[in-house]
PDB file of N, CA and C in Angstrom:
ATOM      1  N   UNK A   1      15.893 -25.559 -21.056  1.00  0.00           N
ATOM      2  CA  UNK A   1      15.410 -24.206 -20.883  1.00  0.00           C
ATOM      3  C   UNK A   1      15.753 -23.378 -22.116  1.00  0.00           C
ATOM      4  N   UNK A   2      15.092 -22.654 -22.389  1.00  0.00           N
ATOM      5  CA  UNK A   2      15.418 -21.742 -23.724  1.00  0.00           C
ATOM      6  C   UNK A   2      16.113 -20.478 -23.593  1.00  0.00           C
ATOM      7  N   UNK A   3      17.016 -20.252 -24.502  1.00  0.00           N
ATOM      8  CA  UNK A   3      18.438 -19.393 -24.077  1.00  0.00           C
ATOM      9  C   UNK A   3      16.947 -17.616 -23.974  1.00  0.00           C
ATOM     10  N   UNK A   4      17.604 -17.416 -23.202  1.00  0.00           N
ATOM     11  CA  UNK A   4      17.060 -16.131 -23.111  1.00  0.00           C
ATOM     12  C   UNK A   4      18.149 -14.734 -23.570  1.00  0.00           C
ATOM     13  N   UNK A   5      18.224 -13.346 -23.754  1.00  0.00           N
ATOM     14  CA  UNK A   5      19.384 -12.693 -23.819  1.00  0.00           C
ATOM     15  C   UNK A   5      19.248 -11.408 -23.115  1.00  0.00           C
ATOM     16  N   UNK A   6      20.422 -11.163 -22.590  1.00  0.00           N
ATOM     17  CA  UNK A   6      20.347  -9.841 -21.469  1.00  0.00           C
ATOM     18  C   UNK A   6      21.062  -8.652 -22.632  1.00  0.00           C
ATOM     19  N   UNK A   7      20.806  -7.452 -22.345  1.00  0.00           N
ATOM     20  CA  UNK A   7      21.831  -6.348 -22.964  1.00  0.00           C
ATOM     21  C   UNK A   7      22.075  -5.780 -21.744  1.00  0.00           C
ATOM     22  N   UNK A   8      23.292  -5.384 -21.394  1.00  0.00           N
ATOM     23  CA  UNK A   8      24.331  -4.824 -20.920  1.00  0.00           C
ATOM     24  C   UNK A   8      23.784  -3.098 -21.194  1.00  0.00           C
ATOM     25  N   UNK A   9      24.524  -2.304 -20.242  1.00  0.00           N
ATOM     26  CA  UNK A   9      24.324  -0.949 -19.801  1.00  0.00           C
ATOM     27  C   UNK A   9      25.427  -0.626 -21.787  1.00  0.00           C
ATOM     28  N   UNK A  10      26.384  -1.342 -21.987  1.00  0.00           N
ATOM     29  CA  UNK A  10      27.595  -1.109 -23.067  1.00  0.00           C
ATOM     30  C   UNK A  10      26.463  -1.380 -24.221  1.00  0.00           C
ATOM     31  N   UNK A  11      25.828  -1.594 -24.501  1.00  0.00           N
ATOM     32  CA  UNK A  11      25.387  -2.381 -25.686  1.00  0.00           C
ATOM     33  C   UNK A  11      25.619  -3.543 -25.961  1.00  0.00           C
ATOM     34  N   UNK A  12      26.238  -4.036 -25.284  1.00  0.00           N
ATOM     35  CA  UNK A  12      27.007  -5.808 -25.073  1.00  0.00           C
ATOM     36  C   UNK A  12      25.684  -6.776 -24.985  1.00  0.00           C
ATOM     37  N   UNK A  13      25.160  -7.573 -25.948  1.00  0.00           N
ATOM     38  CA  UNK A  13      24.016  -8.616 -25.815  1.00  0.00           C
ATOM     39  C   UNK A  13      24.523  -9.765 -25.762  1.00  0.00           C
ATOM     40  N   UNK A  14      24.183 -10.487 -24.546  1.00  0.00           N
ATOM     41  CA  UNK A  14      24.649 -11.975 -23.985  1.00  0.00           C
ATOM     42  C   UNK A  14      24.124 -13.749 -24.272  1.00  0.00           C
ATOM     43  N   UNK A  15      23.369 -14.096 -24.836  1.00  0.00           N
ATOM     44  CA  UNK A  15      23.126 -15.217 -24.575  1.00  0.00           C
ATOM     45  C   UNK A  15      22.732 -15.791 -22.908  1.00  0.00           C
ATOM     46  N   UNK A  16      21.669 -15.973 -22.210  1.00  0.00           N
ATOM     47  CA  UNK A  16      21.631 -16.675 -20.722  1.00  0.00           C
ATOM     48  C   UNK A  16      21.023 -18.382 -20.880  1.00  0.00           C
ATOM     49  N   UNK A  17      21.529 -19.170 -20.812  1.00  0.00           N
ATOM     50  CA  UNK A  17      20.764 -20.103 -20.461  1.00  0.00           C
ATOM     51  C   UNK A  17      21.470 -20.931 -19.296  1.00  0.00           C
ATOM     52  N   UNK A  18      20.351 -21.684 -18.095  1.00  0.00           N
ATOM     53  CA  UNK A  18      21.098 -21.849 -16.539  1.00  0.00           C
ATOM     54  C   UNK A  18      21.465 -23.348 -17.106  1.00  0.00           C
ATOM     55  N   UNK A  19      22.256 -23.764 -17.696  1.00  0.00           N
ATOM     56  CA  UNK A  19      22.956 -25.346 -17.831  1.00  0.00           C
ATOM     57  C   UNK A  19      23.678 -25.611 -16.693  1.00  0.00           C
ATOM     58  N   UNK A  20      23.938 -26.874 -17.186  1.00  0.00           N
ATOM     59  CA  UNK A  20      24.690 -27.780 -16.015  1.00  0.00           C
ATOM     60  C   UNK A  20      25.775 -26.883 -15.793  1.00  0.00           C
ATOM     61  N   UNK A  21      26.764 -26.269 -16.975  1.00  0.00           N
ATOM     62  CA  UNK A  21      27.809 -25.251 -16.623  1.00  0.00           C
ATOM     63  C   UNK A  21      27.605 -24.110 -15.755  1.00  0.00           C
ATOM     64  N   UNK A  22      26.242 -23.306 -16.393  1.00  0.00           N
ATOM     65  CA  UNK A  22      26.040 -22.265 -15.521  1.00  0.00           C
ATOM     66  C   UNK A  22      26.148 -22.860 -13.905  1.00  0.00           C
ATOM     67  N   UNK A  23      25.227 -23.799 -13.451  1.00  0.00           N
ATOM     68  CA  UNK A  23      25.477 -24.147 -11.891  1.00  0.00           C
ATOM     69  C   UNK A  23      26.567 -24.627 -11.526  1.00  0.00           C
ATOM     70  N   UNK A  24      27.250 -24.700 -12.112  1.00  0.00           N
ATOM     71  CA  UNK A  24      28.593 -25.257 -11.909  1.00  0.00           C
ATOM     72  C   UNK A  24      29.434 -24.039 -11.582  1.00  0.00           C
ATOM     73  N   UNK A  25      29.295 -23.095 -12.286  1.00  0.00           N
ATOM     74  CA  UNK A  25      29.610 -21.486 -12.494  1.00  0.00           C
ATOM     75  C   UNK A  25      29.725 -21.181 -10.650  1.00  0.00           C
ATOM     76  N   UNK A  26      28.142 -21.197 -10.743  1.00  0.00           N
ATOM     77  CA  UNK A  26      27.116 -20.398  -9.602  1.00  0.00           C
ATOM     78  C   UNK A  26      27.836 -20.888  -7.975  1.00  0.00           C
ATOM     79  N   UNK A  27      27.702 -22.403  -8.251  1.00  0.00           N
ATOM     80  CA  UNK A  27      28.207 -23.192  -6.841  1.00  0.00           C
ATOM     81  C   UNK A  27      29.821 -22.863  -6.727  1.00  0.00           C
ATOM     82  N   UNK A  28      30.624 -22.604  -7.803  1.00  0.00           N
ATOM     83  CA  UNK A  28      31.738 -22.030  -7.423  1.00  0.00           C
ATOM     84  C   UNK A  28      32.485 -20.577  -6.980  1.00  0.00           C
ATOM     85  N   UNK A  29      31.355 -19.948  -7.429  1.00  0.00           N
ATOM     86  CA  UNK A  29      31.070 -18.264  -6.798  1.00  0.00           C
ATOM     87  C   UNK A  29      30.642 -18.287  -5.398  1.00  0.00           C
ATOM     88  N   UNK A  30      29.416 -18.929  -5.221  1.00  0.00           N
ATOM     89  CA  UNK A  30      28.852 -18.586  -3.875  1.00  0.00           C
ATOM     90  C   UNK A  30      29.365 -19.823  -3.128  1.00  0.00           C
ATOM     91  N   UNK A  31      29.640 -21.402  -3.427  1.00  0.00           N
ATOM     92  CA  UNK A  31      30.048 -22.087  -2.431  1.00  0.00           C
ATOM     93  C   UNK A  31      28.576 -22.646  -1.975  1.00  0.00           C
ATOM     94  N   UNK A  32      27.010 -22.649  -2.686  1.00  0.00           N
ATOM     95  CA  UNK A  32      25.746 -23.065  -2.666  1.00  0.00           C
ATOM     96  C   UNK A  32      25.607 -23.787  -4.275  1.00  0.00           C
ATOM     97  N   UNK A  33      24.546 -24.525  -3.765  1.00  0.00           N
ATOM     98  CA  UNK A  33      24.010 -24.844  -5.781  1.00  0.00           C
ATOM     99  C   UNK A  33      23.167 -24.049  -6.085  1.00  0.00           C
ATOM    100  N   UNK A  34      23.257 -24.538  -7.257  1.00  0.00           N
ATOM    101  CA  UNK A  34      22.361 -22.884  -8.093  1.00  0.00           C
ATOM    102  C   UNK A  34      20.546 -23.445  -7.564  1.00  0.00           C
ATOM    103  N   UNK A  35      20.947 -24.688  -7.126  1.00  0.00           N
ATOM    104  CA  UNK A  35      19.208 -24.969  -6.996  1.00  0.00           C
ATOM    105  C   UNK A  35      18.438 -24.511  -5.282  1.00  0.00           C
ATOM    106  N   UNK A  36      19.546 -23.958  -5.170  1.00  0.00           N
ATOM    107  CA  UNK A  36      19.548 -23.255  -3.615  1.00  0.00           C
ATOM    108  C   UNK A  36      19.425 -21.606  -3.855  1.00  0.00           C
ATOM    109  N   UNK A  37      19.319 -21.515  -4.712  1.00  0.00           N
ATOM    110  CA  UNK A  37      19.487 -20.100  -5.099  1.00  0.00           C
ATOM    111  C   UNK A  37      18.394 -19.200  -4.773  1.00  0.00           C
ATOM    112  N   UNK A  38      18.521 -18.260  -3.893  1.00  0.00           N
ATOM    113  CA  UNK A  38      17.251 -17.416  -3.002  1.00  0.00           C
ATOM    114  C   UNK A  38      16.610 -16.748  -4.215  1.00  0.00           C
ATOM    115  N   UNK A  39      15.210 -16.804  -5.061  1.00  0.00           N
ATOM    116  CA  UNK A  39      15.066 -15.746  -5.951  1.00  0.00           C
ATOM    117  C   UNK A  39      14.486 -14.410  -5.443  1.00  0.00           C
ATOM    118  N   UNK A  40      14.500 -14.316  -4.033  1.00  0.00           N
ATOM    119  CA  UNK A  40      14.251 -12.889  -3.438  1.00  0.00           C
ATOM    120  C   UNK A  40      15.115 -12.251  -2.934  1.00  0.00           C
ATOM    121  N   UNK A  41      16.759 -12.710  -3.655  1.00  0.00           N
ATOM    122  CA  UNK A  41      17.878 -12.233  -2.726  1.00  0.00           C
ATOM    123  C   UNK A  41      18.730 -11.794  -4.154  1.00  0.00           C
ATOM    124  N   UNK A  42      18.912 -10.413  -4.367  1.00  0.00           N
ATOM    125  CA  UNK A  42      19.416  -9.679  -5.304  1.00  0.00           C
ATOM    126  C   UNK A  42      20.615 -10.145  -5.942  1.00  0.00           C
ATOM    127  N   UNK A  43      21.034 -10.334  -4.716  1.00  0.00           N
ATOM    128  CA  UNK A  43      22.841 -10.675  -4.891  1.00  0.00           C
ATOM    129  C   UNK A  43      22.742 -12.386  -5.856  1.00  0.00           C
ATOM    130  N   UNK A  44      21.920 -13.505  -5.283  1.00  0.00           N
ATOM    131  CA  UNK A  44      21.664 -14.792  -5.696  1.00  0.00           C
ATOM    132  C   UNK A  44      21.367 -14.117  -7.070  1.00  0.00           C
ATOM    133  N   UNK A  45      20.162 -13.539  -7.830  1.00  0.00           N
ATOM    134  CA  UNK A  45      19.376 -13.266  -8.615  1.00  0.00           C
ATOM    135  C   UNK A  45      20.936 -12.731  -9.835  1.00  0.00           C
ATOM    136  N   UNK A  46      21.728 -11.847  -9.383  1.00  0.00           N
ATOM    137  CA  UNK A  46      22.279 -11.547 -10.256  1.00  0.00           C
ATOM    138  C   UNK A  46      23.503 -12.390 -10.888  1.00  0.00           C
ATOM    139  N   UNK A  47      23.981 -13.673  -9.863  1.00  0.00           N
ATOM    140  CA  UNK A  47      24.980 -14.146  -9.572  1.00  0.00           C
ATOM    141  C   UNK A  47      24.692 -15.638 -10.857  1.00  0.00           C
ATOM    142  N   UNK A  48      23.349 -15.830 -10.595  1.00  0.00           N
ATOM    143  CA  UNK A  48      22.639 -16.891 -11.411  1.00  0.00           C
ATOM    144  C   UNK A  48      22.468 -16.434 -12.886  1.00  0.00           C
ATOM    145  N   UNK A  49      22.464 -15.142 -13.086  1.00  0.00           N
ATOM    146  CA  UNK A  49      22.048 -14.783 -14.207  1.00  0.00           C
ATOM    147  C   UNK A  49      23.483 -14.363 -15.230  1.00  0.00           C
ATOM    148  N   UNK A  50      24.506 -13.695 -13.921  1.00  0.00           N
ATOM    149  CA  UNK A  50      25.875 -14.296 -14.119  1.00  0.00           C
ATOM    150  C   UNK A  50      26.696 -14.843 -14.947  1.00  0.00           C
ATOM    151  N   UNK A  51      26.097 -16.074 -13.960  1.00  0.00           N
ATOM    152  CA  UNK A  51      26.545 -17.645 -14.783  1.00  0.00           C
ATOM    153  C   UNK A  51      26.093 -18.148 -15.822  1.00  0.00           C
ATOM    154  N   UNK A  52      24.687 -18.094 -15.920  1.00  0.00           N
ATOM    155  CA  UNK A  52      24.220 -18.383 -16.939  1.00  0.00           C
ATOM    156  C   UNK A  52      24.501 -17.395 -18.307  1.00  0.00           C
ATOM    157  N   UNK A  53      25.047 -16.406 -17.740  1.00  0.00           N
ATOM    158  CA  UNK A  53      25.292 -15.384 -18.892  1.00  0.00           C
ATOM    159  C   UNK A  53      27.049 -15.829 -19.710  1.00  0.00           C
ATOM    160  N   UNK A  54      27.932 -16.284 -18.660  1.00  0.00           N
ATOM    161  CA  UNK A  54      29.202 -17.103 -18.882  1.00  0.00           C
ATOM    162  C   UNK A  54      28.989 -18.352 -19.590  1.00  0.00           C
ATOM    163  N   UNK A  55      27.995 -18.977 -19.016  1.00  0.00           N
ATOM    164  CA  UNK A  55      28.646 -20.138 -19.369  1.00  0.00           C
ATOM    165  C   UNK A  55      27.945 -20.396 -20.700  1.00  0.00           C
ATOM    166  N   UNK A  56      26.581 -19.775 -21.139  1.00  0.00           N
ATOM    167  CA  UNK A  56      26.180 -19.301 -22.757  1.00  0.00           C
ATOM    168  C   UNK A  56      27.124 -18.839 -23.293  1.00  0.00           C
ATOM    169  N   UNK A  57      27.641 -18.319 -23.108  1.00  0.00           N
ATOM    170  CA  UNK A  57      28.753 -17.018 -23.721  1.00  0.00           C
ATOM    171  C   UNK A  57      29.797 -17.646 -24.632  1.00  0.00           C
ATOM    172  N   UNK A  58      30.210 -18.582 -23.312  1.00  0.00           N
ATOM    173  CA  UNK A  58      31.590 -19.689 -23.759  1.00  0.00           C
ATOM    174  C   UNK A  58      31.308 -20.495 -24.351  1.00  0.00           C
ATOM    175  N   UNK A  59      29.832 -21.287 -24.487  1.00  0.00           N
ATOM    176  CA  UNK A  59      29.801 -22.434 -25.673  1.00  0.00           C
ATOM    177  C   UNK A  59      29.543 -21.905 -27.094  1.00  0.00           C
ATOM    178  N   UNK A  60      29.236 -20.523 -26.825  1.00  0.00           N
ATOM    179  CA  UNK A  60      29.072 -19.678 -27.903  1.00  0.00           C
ATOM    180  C   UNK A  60      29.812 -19.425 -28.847  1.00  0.00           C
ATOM    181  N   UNK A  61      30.647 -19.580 -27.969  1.00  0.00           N
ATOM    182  CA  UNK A  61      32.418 -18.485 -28.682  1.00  0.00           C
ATOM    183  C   UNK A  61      32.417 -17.189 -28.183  1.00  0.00           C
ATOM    184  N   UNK A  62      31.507 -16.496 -27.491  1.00  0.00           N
ATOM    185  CA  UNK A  62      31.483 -15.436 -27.129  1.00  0.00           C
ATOM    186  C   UNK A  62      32.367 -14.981 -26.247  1.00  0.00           C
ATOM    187  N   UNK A  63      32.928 -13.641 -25.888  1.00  0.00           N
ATOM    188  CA  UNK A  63      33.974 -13.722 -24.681  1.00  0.00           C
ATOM    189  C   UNK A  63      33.088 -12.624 -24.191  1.00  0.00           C
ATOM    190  N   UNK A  64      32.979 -12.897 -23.068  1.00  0.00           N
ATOM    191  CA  UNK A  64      32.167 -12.368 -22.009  1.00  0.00           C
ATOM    192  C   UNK A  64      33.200 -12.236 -20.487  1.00  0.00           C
ATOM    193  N   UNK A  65      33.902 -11.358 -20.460  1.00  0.00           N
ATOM    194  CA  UNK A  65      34.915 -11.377 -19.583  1.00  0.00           C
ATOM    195  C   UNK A  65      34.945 -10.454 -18.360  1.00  0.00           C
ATOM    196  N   UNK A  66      33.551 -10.791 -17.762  1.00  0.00           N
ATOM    197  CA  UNK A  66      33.039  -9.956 -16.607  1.00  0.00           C
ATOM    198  C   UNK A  66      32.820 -10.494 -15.479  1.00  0.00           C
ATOM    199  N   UNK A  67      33.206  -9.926 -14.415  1.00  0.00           N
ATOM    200  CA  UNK A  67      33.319 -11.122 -12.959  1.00  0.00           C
ATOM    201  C   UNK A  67      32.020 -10.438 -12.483  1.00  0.00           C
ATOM    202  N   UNK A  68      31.286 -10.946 -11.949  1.00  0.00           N
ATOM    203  CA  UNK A  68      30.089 -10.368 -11.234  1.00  0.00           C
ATOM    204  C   UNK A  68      29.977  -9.138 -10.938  1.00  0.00           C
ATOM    205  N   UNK A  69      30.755  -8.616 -10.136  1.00  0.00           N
ATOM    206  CA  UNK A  69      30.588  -7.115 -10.060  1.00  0.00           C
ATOM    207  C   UNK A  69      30.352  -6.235 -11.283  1.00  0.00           C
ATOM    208  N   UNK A  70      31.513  -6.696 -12.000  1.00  0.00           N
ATOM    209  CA  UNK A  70      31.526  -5.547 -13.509  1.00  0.00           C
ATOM    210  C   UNK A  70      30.603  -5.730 -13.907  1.00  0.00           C
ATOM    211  N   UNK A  71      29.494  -7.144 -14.113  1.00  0.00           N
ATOM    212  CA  UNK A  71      28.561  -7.505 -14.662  1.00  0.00           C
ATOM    213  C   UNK A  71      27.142  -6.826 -14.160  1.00  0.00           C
ATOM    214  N   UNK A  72      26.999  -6.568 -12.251  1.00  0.00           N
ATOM    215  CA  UNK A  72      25.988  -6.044 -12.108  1.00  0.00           C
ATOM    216  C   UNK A  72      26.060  -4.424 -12.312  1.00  0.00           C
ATOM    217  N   UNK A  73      27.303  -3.988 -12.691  1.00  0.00           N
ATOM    218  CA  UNK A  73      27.603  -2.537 -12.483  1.00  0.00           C
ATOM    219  C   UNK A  73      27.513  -2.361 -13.839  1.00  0.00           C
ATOM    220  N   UNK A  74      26.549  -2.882 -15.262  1.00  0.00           N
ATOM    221  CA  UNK A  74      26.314  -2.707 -16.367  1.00  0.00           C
ATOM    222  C   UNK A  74      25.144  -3.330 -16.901  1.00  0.00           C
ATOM    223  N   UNK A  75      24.574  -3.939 -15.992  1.00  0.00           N
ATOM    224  CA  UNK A  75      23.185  -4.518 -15.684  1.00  0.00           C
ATOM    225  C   UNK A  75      22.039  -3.555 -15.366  1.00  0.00           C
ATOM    226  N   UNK A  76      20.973  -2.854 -15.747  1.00  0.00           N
ATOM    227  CA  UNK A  76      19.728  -2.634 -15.680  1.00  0.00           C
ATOM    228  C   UNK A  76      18.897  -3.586 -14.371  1.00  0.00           C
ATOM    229  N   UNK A  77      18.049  -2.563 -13.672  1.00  0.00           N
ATOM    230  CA  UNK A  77      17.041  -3.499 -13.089  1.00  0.00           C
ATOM    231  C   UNK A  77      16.137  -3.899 -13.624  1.00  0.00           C
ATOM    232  N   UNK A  78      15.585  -3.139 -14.711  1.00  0.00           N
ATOM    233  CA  UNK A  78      14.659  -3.351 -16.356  1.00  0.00           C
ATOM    234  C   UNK A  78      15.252  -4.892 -16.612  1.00  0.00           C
ATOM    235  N   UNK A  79      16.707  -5.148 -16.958  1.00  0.00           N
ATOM    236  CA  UNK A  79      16.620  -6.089 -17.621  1.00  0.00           C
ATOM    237  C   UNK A  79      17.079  -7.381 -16.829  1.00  0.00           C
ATOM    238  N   UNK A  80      17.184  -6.762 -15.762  1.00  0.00           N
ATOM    239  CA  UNK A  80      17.048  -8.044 -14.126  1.00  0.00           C
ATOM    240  C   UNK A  80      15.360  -8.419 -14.404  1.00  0.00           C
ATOM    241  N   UNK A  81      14.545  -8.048 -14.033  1.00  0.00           N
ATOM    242  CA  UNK A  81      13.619  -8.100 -13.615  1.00  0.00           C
ATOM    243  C   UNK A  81      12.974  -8.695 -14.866  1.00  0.00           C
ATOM    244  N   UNK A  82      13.369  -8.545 -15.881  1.00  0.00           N
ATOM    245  CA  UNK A  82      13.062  -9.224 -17.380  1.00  0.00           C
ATOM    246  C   UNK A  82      13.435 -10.670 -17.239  1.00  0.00           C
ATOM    247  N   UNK A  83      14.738 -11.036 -17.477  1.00  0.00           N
ATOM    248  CA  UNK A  83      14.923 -11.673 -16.523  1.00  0.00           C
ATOM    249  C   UNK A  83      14.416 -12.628 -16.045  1.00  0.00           C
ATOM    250  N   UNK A  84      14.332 -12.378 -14.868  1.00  0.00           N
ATOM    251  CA  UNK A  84      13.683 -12.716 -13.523  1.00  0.00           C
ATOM    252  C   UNK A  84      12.091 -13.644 -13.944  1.00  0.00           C
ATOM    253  N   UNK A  85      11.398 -12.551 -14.782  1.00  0.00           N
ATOM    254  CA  UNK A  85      10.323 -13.087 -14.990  1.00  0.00           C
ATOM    255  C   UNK A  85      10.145 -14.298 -15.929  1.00  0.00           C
ATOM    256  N   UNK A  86      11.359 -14.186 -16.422  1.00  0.00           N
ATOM    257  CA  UNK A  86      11.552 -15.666 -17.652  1.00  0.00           C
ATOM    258  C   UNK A  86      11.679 -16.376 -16.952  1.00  0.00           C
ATOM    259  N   UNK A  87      12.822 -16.372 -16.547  1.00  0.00           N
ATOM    260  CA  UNK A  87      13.370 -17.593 -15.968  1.00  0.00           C
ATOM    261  C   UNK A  87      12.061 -18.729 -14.952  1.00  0.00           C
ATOM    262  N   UNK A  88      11.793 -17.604 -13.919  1.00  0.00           N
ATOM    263  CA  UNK A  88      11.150 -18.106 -12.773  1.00  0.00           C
ATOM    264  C   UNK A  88       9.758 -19.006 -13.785  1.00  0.00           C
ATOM    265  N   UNK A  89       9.161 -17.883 -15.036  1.00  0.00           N
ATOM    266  CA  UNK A  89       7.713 -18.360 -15.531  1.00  0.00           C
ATOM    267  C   UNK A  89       8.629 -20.101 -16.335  1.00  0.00           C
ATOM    268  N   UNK A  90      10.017 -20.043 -16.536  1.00  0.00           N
ATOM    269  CA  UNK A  90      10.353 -21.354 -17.314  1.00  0.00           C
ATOM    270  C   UNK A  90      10.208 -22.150 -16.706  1.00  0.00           C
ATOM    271  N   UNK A  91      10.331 -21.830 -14.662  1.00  0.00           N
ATOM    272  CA  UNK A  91      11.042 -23.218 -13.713  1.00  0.00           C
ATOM    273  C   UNK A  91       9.538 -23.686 -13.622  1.00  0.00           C
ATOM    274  N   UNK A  92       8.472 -22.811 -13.859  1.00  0.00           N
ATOM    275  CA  UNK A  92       6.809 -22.977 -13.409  1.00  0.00           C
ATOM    276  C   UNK A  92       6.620 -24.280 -14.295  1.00  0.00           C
ATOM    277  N   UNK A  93       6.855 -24.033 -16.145  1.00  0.00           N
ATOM    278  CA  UNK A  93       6.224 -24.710 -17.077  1.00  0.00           C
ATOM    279  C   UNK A  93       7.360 -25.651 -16.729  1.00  0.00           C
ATOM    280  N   UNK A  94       8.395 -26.307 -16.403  1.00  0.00           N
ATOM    281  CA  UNK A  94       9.095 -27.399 -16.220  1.00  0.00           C
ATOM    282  C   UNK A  94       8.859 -27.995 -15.136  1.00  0.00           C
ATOM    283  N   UNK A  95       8.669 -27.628 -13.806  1.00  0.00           N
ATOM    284  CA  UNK A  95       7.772 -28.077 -13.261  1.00  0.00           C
ATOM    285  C   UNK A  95       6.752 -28.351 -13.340  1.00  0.00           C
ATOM    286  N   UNK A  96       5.587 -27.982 -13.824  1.00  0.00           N
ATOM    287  CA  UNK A  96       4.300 -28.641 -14.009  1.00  0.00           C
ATOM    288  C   UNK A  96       3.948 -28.678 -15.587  1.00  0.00           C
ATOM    289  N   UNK A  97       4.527 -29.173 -16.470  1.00  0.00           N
ATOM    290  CA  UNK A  97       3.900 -28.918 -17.902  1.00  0.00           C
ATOM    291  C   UNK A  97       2.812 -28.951 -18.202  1.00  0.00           C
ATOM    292  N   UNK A  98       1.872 -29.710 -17.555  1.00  0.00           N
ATOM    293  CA  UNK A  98       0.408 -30.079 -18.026  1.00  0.00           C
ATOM    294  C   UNK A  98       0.021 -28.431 -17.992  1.00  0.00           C
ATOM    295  N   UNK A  99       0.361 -28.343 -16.711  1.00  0.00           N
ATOM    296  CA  UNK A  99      -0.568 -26.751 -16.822  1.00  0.00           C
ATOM    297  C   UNK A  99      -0.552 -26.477 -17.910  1.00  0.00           C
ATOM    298  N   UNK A 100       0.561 -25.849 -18.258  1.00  0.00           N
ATOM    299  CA  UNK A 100       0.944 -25.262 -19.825  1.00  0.00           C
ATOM    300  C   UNK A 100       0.076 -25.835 -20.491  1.00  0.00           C
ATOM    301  N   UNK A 101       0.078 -27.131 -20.814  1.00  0.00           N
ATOM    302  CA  UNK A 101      -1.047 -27.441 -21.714  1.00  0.00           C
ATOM    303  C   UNK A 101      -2.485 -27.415 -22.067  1.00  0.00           C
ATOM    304  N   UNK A 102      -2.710 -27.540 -20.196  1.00  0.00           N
ATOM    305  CA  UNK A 102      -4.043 -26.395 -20.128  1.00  0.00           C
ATOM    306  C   UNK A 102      -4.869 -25.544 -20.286  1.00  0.00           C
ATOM    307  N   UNK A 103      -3.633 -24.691 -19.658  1.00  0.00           N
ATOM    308  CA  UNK A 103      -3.633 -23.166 -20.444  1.00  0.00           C
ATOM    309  C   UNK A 103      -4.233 -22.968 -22.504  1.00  0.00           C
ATOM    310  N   UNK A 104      -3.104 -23.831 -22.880  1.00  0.00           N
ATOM    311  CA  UNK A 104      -3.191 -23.699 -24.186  1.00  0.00           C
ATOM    312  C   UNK A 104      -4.695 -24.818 -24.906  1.00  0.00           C
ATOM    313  N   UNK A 105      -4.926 -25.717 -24.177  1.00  0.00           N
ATOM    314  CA  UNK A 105      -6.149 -26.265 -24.233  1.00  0.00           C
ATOM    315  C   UNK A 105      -7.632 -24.810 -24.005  1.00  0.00           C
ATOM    316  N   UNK A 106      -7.480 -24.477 -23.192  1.00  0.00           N
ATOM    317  CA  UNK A 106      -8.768 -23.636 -22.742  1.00  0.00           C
ATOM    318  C   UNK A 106      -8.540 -22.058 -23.595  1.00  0.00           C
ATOM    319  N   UNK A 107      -7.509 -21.896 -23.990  1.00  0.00           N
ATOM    320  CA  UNK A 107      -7.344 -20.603 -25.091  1.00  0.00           C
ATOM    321  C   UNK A 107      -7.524 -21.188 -26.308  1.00  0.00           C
ATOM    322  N   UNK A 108      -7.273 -21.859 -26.836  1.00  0.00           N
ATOM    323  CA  UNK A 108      -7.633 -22.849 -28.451  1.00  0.00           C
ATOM    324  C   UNK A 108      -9.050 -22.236 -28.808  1.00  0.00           C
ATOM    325  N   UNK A 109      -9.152 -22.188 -30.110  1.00  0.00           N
ATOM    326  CA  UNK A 109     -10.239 -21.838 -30.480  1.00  0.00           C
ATOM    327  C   UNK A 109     -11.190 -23.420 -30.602  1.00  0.00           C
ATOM    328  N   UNK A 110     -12.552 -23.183 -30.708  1.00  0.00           N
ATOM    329  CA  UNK A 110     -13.406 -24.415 -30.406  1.00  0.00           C
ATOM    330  C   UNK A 110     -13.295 -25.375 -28.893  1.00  0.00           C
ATOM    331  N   UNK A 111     -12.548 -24.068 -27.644  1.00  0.00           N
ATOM    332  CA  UNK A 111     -12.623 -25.066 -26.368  1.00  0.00           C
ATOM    333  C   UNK A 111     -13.877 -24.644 -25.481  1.00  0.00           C
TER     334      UNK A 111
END
């Protein structure tokens, strides 16, 4: 998946990408896997984005030293919902790639 990046309410810009760490993160917060993760349930939505925001952070070198709460209490719904729309449009093209290629087949010039 391709690192995506959140900014913070501080000016603080994060690195997100959901790796094996991030779910590892996620299932130890909520006690679910991240592949269980409700994307119509706020609390899941921010918790995933979270993790993935930690566990980028740390292979980074970055110190990102925010427990969920502090994290949604400096979080934007602008940049939830930003977000949101990556991620979910990434799980689409990894799940079905051809589409994607489709897509980019029938927009090509000479199709």
């Amino acid at each position: 998946m391709k690192k995506h990046f959140i900014t913070l309410t501080t000016g603080e810009s994060f690195p997100v990408e959901i790796s094996l760490g991030a779910m590892l993160i996620f299932k130890e917060e909520t006690g679910r896997e991240a592949t269980e993760a409700d994307m119509g349930s706020l609390s899941d939505l921010i918790k995933l984005l979270w993790a993935g925001a930690a566990a980028a952070s740390e292979t980074a070198g970055i110190a990102m030293n925010y427990t969920p709460q502090q994290f949604a209490n400096r979080l934007t719904p602008e940049e939830l919902k930003k977000w949101k729309e990556t991620y979910v449009e990434s799980q689409r093209n990894e799940e079905n790639p051809e589409k994607g290629e489709e897509v980019k087949k029938k927009d090509s010039p000479g199709s």
